[in-house]
N, C-alpha and C. Protein backbone atom coordinates (compact mmCIF):
# COMPACT_ATOMS: atom_id res chain seq x y z
N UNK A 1 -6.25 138.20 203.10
CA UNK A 1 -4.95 138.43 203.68
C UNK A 1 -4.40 139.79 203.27
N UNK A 2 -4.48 140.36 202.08
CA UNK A 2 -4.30 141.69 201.18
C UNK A 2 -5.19 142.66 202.12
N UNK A 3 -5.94 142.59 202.76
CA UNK A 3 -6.55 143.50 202.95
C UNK A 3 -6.30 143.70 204.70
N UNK A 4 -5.56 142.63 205.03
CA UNK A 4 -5.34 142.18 206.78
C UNK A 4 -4.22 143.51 206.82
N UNK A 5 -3.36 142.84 205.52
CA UNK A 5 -2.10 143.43 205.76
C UNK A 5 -1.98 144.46 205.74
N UNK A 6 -2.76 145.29 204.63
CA UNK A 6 -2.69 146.83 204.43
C UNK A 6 -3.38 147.90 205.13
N UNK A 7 -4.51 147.23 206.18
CA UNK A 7 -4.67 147.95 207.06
C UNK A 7 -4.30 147.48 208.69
N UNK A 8 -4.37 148.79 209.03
CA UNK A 8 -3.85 148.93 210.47
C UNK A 8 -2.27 148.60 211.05
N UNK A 9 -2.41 149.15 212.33
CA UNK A 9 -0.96 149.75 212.61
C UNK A 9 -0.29 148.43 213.26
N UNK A 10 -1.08 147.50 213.58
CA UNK A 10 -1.07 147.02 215.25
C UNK A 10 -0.03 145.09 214.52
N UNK A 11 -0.42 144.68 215.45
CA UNK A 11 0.22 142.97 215.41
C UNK A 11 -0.85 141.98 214.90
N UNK A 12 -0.62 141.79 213.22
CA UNK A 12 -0.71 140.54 212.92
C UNK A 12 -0.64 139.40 212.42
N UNK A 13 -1.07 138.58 213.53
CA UNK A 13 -0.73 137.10 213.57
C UNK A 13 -1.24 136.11 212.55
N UNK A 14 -0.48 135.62 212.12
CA UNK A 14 -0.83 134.42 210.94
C UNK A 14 -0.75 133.01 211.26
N UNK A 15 -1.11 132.52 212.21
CA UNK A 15 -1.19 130.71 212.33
C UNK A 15 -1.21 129.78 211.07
N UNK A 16 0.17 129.45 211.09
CA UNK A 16 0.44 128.15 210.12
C UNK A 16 0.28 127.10 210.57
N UNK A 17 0.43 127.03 211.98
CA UNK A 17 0.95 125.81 212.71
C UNK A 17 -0.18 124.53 212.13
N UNK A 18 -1.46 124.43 211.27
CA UNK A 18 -1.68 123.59 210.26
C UNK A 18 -1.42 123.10 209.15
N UNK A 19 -0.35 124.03 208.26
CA UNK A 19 -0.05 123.74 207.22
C UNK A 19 0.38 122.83 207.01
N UNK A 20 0.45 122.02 206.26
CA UNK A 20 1.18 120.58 205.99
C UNK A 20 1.85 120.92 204.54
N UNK A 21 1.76 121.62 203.53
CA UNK A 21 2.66 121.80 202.73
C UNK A 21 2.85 123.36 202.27
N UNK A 22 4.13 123.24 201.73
CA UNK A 22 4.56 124.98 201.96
C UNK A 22 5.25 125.12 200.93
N UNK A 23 5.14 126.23 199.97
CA UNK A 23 6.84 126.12 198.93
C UNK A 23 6.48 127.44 198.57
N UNK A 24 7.12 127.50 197.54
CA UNK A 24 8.07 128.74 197.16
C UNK A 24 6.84 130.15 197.09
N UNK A 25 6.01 129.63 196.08
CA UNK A 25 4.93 130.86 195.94
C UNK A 25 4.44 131.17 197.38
N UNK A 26 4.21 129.77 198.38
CA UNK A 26 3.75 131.06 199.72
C UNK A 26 4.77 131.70 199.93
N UNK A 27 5.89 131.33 200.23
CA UNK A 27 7.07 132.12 200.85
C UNK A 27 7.09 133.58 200.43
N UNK A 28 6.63 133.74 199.17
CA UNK A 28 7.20 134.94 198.21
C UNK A 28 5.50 135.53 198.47
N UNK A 29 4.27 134.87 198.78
CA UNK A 29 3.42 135.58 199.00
C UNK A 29 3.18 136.51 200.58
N UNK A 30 4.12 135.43 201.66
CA UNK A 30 4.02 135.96 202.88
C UNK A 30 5.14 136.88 203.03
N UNK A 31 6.20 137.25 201.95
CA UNK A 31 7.17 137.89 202.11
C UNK A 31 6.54 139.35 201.35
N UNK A 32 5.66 139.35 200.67
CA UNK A 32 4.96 140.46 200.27
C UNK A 32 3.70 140.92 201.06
N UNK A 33 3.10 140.34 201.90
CA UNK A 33 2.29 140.34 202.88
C UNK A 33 3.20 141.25 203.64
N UNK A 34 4.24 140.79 204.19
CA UNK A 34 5.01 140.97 205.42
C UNK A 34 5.16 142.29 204.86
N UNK A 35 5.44 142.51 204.17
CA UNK A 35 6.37 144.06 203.46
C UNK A 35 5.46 144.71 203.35
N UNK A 36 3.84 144.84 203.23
CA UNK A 36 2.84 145.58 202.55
C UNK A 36 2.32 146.17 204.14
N UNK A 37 2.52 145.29 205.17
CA UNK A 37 2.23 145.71 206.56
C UNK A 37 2.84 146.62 207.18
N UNK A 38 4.32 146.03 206.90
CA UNK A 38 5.79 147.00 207.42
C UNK A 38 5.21 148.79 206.81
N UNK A 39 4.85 148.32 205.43
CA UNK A 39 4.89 149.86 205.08
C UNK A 39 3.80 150.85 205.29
N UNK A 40 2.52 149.86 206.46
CA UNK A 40 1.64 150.65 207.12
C UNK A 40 1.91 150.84 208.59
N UNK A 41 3.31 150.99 208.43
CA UNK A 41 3.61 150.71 210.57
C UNK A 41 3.41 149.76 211.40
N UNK A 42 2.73 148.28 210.53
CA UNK A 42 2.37 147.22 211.06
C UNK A 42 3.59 146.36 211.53
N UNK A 43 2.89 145.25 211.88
CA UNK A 43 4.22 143.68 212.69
C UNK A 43 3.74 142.76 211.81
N UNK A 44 4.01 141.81 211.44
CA UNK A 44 3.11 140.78 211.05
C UNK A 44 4.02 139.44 211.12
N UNK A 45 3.56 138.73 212.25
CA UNK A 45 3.98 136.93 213.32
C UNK A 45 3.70 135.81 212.27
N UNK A 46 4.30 134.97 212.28
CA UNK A 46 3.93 133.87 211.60
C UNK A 46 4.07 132.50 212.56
N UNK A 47 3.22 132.22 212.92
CA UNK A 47 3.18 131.27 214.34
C UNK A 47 2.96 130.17 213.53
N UNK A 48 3.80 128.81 213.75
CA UNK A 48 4.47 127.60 213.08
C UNK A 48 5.13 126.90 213.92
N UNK A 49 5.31 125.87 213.73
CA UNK A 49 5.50 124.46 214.67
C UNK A 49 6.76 124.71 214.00
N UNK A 50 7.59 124.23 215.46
CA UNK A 50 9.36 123.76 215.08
C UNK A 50 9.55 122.77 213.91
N UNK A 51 8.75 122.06 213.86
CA UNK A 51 9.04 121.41 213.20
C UNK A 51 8.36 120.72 212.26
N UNK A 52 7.13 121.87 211.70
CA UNK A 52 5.90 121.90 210.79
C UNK A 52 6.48 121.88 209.35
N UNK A 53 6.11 122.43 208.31
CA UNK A 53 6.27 122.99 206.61
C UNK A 53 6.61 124.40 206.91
N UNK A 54 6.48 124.86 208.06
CA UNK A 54 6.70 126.48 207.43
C UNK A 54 8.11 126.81 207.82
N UNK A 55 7.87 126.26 209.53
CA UNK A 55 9.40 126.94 209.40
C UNK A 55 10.87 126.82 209.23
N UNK A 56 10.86 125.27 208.74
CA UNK A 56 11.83 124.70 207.71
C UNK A 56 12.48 125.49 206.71
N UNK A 57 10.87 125.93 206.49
CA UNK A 57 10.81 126.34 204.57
C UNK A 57 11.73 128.00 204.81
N UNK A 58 10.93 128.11 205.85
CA UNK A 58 11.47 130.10 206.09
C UNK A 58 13.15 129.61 206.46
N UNK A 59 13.38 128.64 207.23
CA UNK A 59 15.08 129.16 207.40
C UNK A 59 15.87 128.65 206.44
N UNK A 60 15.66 127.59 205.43
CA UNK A 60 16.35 127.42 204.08
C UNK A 60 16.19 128.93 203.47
N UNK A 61 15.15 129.44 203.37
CA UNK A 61 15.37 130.53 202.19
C UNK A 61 16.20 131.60 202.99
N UNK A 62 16.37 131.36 204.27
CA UNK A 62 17.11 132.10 204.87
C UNK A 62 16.22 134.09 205.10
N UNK A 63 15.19 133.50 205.18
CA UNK A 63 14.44 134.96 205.62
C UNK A 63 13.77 134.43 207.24
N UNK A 64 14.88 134.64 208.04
CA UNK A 64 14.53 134.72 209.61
C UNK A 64 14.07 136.25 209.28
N UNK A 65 15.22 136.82 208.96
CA UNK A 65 14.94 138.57 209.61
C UNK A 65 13.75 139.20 208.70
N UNK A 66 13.25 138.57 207.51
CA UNK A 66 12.02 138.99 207.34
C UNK A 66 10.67 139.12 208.33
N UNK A 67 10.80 137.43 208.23
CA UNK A 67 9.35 137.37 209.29
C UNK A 67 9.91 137.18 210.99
N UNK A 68 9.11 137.55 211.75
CA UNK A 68 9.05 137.74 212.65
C UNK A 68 8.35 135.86 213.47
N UNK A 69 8.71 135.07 213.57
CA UNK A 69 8.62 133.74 213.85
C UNK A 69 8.07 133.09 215.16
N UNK A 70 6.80 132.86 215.91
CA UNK A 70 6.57 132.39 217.58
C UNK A 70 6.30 130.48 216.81
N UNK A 71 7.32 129.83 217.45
CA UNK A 71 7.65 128.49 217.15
C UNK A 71 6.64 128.04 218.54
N UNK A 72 5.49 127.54 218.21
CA UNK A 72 4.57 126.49 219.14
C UNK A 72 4.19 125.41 218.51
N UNK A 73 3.80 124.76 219.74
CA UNK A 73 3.36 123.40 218.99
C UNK A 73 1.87 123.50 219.03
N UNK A 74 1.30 122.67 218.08
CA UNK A 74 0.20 122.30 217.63
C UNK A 74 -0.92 122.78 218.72
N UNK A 75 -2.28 122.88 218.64
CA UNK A 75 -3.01 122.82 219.67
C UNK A 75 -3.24 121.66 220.25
């Protein structure tokens, strides 16, 4: 994932929409992900079910405007 993030310019996507449990250390790992991309000109999506572990977890901590969020459902 360290190495997704720090290279290239372009959009990318991270599919959670499996996760079944989520807490604090990912949050703080995808929030340093997210930031390590930003500072190569990158985007980086975190695609998660409305109503999965992730994106619960992201709007309690209240970092919408961190990550960048596409809410789908499951395959």
């Amino acid at each position: 994932m360290e190495n997704l993030a720090a290279n290239g310019t372009g959009v990318l996507d991270v599919d959670l929409r499996d996760v079944d449990v989520f807490n604090s250390p990912a949050v703080g790992a995808l929030v340093m992900l997210s930031a390590r991309r930003r500072g190569h000109g990158g985007i980086m999506h975190l695609i998660c079910k409305p109503d999965g572990a992730v994106a619960p977890m992201i709007r309690r901590a209240r970092l919408e405007g961190v990550f960048s969020m596409k809410l789908l459902p499951a395959d």
